[in-house]
N, C-alpha and C. Protein backbone atom coordinates (compact mmCIF):
# COMPACT_ATOMS: atom_id res chain seq x y z
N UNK A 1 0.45 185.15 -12.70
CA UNK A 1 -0.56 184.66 -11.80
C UNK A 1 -1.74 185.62 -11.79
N UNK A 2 -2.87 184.88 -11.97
CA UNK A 2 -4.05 186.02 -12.06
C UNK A 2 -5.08 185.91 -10.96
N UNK A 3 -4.81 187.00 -10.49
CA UNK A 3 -5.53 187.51 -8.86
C UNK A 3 -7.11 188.16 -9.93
N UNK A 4 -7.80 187.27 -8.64
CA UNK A 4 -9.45 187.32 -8.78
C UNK A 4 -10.36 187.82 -7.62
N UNK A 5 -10.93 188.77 -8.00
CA UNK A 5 -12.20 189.34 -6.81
C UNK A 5 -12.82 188.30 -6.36
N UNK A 6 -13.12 187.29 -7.23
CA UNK A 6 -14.31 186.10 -6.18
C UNK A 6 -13.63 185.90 -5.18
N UNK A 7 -14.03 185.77 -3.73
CA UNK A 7 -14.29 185.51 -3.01
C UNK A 7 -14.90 184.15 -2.36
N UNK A 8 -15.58 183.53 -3.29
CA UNK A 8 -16.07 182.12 -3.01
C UNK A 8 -16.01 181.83 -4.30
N UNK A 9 -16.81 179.62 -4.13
CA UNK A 9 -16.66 179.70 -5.21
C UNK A 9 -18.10 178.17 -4.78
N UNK A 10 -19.03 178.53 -5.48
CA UNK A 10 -19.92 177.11 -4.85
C UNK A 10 -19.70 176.11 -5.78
N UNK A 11 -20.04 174.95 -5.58
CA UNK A 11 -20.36 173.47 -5.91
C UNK A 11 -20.30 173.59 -7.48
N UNK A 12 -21.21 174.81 -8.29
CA UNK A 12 -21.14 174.52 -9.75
C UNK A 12 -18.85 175.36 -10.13
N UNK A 13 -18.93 175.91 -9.52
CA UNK A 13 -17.13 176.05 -9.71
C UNK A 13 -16.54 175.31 -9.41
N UNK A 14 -16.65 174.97 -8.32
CA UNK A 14 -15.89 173.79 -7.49
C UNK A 14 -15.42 172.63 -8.56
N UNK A 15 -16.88 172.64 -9.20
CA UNK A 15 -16.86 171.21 -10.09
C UNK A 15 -15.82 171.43 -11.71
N UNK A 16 -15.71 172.94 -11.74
CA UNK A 16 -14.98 173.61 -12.92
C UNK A 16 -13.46 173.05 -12.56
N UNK A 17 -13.15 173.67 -10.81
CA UNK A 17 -11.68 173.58 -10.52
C UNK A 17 -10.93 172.21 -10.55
N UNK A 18 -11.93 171.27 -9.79
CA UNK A 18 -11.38 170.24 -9.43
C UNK A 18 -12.21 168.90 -9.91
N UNK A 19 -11.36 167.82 -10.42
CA UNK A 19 -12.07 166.83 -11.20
C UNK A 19 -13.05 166.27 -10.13
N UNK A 20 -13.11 165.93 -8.68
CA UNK A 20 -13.59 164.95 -7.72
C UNK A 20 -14.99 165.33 -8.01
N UNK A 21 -15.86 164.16 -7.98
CA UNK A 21 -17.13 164.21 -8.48
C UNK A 21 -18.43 162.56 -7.08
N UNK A 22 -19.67 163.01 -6.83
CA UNK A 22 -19.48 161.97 -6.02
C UNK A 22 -19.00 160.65 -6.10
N UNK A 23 -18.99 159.57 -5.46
CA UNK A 23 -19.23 160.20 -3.50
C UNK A 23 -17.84 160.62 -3.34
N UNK A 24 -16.82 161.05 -4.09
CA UNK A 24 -15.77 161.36 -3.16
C UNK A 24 -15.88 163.30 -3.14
N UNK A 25 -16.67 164.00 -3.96
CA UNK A 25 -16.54 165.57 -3.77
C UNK A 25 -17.31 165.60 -2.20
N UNK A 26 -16.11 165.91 -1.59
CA UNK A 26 -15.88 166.03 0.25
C UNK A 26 -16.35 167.53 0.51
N UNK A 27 -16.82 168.74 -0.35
CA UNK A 27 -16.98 169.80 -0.07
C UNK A 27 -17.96 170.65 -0.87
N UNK A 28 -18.73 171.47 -0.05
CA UNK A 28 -20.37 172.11 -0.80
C UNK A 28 -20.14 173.46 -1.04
N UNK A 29 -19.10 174.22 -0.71
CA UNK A 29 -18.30 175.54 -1.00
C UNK A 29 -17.18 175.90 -0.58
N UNK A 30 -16.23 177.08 -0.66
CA UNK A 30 -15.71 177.62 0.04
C UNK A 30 -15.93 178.84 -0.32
N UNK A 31 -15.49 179.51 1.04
CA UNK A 31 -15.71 180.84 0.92
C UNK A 31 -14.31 181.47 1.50
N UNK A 32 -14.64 182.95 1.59
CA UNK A 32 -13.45 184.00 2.40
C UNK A 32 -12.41 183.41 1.57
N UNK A 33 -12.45 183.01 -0.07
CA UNK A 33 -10.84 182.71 -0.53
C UNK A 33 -10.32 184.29 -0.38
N UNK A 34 -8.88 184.29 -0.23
CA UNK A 34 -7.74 185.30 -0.20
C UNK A 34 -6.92 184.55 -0.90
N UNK A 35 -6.76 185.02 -2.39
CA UNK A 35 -6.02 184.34 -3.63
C UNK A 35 -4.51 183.71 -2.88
N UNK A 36 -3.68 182.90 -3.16
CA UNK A 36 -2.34 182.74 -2.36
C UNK A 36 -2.42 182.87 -1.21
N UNK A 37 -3.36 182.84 -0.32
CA UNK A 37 -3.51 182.79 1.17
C UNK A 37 -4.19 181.87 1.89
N UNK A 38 -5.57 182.23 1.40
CA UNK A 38 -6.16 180.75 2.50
C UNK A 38 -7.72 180.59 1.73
N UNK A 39 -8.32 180.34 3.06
CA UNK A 39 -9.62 179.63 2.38
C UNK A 39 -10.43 178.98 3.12
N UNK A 40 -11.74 179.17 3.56
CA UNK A 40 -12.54 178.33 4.44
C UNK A 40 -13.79 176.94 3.53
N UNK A 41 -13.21 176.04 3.34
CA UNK A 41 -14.42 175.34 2.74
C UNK A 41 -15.32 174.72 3.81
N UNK A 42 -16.56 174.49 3.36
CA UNK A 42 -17.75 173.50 4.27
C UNK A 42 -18.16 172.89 3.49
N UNK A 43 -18.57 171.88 4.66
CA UNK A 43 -18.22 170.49 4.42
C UNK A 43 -20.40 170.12 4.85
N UNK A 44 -20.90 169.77 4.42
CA UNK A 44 -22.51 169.78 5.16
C UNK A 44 -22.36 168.52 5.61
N UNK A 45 -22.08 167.83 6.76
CA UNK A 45 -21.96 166.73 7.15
C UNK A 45 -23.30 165.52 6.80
N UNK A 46 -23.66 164.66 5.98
CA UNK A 46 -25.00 164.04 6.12
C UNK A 46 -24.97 162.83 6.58
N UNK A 47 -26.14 161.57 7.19
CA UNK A 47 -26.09 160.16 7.27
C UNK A 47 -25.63 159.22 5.43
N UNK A 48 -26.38 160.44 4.79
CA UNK A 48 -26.94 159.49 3.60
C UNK A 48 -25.38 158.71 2.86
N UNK A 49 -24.13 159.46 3.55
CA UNK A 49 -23.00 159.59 2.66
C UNK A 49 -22.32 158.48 2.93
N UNK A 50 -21.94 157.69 2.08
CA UNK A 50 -21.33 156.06 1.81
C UNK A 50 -20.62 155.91 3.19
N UNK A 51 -19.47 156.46 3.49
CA UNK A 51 -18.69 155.85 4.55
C UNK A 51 -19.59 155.50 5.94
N UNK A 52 -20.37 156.13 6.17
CA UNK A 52 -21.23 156.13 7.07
C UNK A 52 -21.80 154.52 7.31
N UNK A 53 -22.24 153.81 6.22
CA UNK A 53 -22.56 152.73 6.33
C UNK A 53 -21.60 151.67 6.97
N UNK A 54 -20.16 151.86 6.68
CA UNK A 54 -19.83 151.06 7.62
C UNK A 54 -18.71 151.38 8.50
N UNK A 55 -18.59 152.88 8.34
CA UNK A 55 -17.70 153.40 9.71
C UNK A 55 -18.62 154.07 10.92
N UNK A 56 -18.76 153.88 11.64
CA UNK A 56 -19.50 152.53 12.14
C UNK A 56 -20.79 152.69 12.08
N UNK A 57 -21.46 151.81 11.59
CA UNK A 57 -22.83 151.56 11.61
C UNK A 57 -23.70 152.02 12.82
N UNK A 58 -23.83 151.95 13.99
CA UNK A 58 -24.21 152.10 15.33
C UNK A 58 -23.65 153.19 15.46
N UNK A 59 -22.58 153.63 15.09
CA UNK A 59 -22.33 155.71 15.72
C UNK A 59 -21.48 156.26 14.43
N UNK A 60 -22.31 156.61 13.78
CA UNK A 60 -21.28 156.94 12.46
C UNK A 60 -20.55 158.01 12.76
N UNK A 61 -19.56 157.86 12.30
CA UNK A 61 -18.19 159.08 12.59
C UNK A 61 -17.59 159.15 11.33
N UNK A 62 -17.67 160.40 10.95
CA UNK A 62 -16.76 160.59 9.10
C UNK A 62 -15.24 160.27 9.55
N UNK A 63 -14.97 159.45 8.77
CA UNK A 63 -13.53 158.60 8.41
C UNK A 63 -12.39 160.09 8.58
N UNK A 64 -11.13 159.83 9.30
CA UNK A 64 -10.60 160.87 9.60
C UNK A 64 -9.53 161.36 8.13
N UNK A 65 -9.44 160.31 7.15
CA UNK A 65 -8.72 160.78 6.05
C UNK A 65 -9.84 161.16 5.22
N UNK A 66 -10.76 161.08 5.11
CA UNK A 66 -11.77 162.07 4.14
C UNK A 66 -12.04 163.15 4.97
N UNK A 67 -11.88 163.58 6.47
CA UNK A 67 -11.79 164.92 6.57
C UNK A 67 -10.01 165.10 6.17
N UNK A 68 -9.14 165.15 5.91
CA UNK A 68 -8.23 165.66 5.58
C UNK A 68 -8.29 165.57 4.25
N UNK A 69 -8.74 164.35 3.35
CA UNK A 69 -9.26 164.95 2.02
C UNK A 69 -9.85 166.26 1.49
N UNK A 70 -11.10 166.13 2.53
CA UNK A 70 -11.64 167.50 2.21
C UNK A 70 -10.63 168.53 2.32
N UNK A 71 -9.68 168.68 3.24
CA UNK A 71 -9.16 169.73 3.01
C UNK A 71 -7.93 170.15 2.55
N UNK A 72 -7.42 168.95 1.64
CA UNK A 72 -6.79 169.11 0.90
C UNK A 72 -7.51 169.36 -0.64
N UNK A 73 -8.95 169.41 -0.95
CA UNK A 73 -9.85 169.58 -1.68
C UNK A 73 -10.35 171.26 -1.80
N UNK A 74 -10.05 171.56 -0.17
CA UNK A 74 -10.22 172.94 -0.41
C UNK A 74 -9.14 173.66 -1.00
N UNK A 75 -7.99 173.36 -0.38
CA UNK A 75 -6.80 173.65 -0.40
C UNK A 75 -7.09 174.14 -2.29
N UNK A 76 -6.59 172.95 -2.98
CA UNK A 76 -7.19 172.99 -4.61
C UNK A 76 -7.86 173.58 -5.09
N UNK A 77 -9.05 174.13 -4.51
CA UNK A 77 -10.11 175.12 -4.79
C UNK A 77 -9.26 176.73 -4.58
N UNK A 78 -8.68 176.56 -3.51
CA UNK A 78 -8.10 178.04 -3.19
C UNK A 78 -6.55 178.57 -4.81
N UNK A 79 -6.00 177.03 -4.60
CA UNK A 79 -5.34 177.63 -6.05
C UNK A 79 -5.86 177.60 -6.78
N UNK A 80 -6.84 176.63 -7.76
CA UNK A 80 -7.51 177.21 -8.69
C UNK A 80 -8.34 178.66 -9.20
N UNK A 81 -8.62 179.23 -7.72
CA UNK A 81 -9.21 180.73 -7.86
C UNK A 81 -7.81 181.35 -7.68
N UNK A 82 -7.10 180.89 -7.39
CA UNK A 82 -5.82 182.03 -7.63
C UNK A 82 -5.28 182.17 -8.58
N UNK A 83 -5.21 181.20 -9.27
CA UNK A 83 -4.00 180.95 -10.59
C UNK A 83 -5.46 181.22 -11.61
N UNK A 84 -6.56 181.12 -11.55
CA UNK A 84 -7.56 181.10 -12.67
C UNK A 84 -7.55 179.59 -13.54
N UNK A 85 -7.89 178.71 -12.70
CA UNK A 85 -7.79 177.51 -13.53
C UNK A 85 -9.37 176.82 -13.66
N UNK A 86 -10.10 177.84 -13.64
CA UNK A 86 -11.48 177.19 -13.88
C UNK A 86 -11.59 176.31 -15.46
N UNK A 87 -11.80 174.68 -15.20
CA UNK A 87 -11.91 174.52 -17.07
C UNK A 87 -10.89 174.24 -17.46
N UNK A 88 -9.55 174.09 -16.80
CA UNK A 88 -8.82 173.76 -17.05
C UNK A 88 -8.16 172.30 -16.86
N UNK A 89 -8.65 171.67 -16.02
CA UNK A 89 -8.24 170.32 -15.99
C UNK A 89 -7.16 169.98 -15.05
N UNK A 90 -7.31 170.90 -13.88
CA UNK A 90 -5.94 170.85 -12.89
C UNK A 90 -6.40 169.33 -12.15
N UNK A 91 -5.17 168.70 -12.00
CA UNK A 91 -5.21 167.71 -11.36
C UNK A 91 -4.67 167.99 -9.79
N UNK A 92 -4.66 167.34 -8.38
CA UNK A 92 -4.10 167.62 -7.16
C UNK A 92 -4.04 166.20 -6.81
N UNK A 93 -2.43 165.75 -6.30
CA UNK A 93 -1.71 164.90 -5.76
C UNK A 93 -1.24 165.04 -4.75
N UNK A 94 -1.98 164.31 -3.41
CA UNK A 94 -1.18 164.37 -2.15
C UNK A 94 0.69 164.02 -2.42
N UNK A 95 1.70 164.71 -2.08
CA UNK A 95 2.86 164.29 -1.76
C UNK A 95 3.32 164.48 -0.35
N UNK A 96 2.94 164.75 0.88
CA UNK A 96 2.86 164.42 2.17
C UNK A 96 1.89 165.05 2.89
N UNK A 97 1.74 164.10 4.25
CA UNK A 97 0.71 164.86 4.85
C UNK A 97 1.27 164.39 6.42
N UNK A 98 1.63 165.82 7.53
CA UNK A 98 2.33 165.29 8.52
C UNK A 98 1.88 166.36 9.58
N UNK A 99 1.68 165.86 10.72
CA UNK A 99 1.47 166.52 11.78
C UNK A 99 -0.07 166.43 12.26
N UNK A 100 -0.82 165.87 11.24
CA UNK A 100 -2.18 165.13 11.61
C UNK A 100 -2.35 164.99 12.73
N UNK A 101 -3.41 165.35 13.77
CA UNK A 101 -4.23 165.07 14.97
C UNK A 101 -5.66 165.70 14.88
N UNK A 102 -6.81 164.13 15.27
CA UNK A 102 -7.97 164.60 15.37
C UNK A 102 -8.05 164.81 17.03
N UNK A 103 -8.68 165.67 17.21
CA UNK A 103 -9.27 166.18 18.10
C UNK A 103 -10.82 165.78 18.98
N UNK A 104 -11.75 165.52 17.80
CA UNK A 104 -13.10 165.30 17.98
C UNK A 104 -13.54 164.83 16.92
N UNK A 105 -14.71 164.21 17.43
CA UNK A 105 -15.59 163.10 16.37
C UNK A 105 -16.55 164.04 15.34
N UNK A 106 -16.51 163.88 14.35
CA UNK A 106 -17.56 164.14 13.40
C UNK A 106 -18.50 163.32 12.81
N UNK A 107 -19.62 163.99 13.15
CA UNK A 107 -20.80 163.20 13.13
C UNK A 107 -22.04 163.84 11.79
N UNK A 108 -22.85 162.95 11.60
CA UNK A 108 -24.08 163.42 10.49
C UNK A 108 -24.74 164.35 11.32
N UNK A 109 -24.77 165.56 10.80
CA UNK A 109 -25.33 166.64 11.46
C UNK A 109 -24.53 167.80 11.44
N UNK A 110 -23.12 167.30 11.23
CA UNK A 110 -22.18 168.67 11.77
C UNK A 110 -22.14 169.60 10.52
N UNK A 111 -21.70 170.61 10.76
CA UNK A 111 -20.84 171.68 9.62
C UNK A 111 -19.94 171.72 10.14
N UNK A 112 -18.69 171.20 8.75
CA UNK A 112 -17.55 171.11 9.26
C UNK A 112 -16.75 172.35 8.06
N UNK A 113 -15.70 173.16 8.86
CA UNK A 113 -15.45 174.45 8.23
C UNK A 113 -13.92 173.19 8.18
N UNK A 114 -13.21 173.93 6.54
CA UNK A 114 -12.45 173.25 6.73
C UNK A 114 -11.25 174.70 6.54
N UNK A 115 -10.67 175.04 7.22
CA UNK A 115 -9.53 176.27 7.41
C UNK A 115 -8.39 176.26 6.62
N UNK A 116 -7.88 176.30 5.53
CA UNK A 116 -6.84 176.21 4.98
C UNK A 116 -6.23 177.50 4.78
N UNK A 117 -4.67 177.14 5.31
CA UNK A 117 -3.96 178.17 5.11
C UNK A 117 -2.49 177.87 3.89
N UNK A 118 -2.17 178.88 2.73
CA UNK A 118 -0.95 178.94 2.51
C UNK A 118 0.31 178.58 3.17
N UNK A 119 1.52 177.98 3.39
CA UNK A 119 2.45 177.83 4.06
C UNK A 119 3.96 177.92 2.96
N UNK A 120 3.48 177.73 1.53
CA UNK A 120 4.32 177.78 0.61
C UNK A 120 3.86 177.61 -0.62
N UNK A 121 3.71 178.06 -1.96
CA UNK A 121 3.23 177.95 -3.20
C UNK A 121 3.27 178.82 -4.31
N UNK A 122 3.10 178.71 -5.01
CA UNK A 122 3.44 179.32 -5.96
C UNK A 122 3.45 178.68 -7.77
N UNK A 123 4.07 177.57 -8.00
CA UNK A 123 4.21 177.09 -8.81
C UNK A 123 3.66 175.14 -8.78
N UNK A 124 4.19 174.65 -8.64
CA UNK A 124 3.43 172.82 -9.14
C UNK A 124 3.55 172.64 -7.38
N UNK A 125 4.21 172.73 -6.75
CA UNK A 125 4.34 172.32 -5.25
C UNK A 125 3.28 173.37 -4.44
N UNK A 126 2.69 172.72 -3.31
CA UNK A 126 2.13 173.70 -2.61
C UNK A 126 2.28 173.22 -1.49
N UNK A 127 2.54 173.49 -0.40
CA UNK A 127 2.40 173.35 1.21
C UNK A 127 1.75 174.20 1.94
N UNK A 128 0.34 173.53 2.75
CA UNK A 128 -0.37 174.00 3.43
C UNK A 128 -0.87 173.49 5.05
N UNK A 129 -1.33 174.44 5.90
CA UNK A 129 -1.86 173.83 6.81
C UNK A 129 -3.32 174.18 7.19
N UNK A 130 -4.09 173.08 7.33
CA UNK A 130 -5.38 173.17 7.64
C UNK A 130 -5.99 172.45 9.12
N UNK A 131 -7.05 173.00 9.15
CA UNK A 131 -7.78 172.63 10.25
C UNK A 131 -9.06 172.60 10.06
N UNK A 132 -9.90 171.30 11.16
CA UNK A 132 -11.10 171.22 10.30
C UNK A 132 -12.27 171.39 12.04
N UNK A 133 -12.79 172.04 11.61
CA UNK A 133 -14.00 172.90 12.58
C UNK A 133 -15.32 172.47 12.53
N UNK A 134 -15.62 171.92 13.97
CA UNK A 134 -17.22 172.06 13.90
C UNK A 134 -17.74 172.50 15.45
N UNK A 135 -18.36 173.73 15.06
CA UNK A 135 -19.16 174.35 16.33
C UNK A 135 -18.07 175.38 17.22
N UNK A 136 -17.09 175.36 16.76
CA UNK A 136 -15.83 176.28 17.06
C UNK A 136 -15.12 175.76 18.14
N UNK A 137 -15.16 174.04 17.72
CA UNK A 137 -14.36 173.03 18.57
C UNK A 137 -13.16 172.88 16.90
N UNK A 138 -12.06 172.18 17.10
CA UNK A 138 -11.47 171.99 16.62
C UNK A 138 -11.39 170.43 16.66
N UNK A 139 -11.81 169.76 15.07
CA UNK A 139 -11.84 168.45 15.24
C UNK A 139 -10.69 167.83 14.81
N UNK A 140 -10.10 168.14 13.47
CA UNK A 140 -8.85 167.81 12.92
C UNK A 140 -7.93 169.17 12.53
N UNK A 141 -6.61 168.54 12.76
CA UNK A 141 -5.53 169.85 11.42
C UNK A 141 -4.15 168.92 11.49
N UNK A 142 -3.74 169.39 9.82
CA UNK A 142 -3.08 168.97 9.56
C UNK A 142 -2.18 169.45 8.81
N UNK A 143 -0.93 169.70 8.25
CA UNK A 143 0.07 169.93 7.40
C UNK A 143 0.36 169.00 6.54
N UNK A 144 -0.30 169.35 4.77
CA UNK A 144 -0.24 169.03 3.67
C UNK A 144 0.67 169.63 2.65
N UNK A 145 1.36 168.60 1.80
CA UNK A 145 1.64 169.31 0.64
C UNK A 145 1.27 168.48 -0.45
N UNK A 146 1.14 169.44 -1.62
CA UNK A 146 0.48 168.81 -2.41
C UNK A 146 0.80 169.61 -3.99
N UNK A 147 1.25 168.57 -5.49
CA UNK A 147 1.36 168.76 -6.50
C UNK A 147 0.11 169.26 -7.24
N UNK A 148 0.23 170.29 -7.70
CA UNK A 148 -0.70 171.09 -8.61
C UNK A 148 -0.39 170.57 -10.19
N UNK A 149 -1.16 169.55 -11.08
CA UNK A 149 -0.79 169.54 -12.19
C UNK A 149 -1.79 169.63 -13.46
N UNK A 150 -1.41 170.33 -14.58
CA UNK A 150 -2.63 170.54 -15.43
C UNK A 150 -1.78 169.25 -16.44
N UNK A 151 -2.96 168.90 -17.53
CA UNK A 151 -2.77 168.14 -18.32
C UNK A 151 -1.94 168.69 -19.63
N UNK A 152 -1.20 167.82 -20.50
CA UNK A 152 -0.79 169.00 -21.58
C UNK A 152 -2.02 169.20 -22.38
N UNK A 153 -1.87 170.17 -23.32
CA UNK A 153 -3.39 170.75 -24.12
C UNK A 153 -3.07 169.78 -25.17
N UNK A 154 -4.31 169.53 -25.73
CA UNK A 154 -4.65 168.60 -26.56
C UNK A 154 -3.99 169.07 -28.08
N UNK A 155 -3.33 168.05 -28.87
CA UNK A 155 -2.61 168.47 -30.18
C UNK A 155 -0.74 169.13 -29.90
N UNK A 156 -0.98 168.92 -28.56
CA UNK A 156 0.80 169.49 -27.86
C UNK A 156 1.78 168.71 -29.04
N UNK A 157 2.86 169.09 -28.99
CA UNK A 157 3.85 168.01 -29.47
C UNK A 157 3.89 167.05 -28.93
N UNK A 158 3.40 167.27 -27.54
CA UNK A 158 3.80 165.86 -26.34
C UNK A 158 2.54 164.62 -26.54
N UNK A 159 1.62 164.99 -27.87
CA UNK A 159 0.61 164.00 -27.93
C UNK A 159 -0.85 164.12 -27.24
């Protein structure tokens, strides 16, 4: 496992670690990574962003599973700077997500910090818990786990 000084990682890495590309890339950095530990991503809340149009039109509120996307998005970002998988083609598969409660509405305007912590990982499985922040209210958190998988390399025996 290869432990890395960065510390963050913006939008042009982000886009190295993890395939999600718009409208679904849910996150504009993270920062404070601690390799195998945790990870704060933000989230720049805007009107312009698809769900908005029709959740709800008259008071838009970001959809409560694309904030837990996002931070299962960060989550991904935090192993990829741990394990060094920039360029590599890691894929991330929700396999549960439990203990979910929103708290508060998120709205166009907010910065939403999304808190992810380690809870178990190491190898293809990861279990984490996150929480998602705006204004140092607590809007969502949740307990995720989630499959880490790279593709085989091209010319493998496996095709």
């Amino acid at each position: 496992m290869a432990e890395t000084t960065t510390t963050s990682a913006d939008i042009g890495l982000i886009q190295r670690i993890i395939p999600h590309r718009y409208p679904f890339l849910l996150i504009d950095k993270v920062r404070d990574i601690v390799p195998h530990k945790s990870g704060i991503g933000i989230k720049n809340v805007t009107f312009n962003e698809p769900h908005f149009q029709g959740h709800f039109p008259n008071q838009p509120v970001m959809p409560g599973v694309t904030i837990v996307e996002a931070m299962a998005q960060t989550a991904a970002v935090v192993v990829g700077m741990s394990l060094d998988l920039a360029d590599k083609g890691m894929r991330t598969y929700f396999m549960a997500i439990d203990k979910v409660k929103f708290r508060r509405m998120v709205v166009p305007g907010d910065v939403l910090e999304l808190h992810v912590t380690v809870k178990r990982g190491g190898g293809k499985i990861w279990k984490f818990e996150g929480k998602a922040v705006v204004d140092g209210e607590t809007a969502c958190e949740a307990e995720f786990t989630a499959m880490m998988d790279q593709p085989a390399a091209q010319g493998s025996a496996d095709g």
